[in-house]
Protein backbone atom coordinates (compact mmCIF):
# COMPACT_ATOMS: atom_id res chain seq x y z
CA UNK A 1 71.89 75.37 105.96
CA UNK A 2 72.34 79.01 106.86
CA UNK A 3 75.62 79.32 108.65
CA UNK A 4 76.52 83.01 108.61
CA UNK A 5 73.74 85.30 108.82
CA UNK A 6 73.23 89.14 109.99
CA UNK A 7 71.01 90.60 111.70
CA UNK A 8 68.40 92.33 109.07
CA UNK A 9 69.84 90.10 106.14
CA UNK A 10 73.19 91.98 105.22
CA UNK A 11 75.40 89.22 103.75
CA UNK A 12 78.73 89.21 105.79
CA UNK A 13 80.62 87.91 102.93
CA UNK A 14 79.72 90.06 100.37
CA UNK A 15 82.03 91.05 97.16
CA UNK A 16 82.13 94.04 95.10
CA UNK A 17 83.90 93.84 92.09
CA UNK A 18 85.20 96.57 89.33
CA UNK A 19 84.69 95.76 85.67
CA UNK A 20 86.31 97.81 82.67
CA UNK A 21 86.62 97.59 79.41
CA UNK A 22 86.88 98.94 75.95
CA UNK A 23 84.83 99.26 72.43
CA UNK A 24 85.84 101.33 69.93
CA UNK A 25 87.04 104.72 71.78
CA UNK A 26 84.82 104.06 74.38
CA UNK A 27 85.60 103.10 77.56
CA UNK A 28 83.39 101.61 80.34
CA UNK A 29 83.44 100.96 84.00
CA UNK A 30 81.10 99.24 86.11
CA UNK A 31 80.64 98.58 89.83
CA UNK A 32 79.05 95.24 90.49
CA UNK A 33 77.82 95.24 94.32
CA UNK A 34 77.23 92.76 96.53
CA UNK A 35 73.14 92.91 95.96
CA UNK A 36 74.07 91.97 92.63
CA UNK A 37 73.38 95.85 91.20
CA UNK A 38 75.45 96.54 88.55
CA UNK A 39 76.26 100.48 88.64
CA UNK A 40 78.11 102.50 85.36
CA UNK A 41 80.00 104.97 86.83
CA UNK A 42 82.83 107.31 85.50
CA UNK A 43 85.13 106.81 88.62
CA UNK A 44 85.11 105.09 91.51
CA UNK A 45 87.01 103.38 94.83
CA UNK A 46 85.83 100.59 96.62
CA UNK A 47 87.04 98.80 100.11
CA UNK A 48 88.70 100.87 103.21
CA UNK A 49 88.15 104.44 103.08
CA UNK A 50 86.14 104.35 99.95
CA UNK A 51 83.84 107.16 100.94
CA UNK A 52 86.59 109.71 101.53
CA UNK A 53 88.03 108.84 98.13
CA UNK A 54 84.95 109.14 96.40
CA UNK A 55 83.85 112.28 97.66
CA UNK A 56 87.31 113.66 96.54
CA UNK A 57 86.92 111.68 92.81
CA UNK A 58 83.87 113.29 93.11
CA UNK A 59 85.57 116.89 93.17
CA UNK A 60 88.24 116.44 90.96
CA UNK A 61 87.29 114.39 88.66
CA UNK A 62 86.62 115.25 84.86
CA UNK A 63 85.27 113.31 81.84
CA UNK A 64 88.50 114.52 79.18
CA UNK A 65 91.68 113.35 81.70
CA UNK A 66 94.33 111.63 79.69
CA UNK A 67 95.80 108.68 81.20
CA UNK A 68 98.81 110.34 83.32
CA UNK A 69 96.05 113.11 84.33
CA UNK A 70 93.92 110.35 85.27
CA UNK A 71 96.62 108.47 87.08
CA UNK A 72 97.90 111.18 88.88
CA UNK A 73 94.15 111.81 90.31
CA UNK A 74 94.37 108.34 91.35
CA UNK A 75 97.34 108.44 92.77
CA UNK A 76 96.62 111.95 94.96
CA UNK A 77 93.16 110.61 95.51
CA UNK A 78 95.10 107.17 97.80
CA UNK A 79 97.14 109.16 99.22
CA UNK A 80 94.62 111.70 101.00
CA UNK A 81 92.68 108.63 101.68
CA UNK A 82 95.54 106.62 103.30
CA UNK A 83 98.57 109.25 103.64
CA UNK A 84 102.14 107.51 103.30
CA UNK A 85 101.08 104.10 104.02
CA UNK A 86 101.59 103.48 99.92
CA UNK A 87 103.53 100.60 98.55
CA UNK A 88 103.76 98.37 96.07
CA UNK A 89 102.34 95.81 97.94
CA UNK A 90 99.08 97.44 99.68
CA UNK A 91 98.23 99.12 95.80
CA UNK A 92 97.61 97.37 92.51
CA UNK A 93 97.57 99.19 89.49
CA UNK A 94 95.68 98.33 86.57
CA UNK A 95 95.71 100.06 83.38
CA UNK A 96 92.48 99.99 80.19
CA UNK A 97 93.23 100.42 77.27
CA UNK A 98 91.88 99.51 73.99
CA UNK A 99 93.44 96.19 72.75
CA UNK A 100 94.40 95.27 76.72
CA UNK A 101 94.20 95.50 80.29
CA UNK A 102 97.38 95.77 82.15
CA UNK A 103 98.12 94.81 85.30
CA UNK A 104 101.26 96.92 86.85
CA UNK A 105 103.40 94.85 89.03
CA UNK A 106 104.50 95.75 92.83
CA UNK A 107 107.84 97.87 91.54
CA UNK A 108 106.21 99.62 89.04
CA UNK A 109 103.14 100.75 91.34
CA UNK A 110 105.56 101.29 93.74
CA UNK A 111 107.58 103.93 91.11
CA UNK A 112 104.59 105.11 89.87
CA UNK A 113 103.16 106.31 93.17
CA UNK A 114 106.40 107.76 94.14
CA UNK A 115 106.17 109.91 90.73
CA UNK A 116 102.30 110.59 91.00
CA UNK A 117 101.62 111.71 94.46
């Protein structure tokens, strides 16, 4: 039955996942690793250099950003963790707000990195 298996039981295919989301003027954001731990945090990257960028949100970040604040931090946050390699294509942008989450498309992210790193 087993097909893929590691050495000492790591799961080669496993998934993290970021959840957000709203209530009231609150707003949440949860990691959801591949053990199945779900972890609250305040920010967070995940995938490819994820420990450089989290050492730097780590740093810089701070509980009272407003959005543009926050996205700039993003934004400077890729771009010591990957350097000019930015696009449209190899960032998505997604945006919580109260009523919605919005998902920026390629041009936009594109723009938007261009104007926040």
């Amino acid at each position: 039955m087993l097909e893929h298996i590691q050495p000492g039981g790591a799961r080669p295919f496993g998934a993290s996942m970021l959840i957000c989301g709203s209530r009231q003027k609150d707003y949440y954001l949860y990691q959801l690793k591949p053990s199945g731990i779900c972890v609250p945090l305040q920010a967070v990257a995940q995938g490819v250099n994820a420990n450089e960028c989290n050492t730097f949100l780590a740093d810089q970040y701070k509980a009272d950003l407003k959005i543009e604040e926050a996205a700039t931090l993003a934004a400077r946050c890729l771009k010591k963790a990957f350097g000019n390699t930015l696009t449209g294509v190899t960032v998505e942008v997604g945006i919580c707000m109260a009523s919605k989450f919005q998902v920026q498309d390629p041009t936009t992210v594109a723009e938007l990195m261009a104007k926040w790193a």
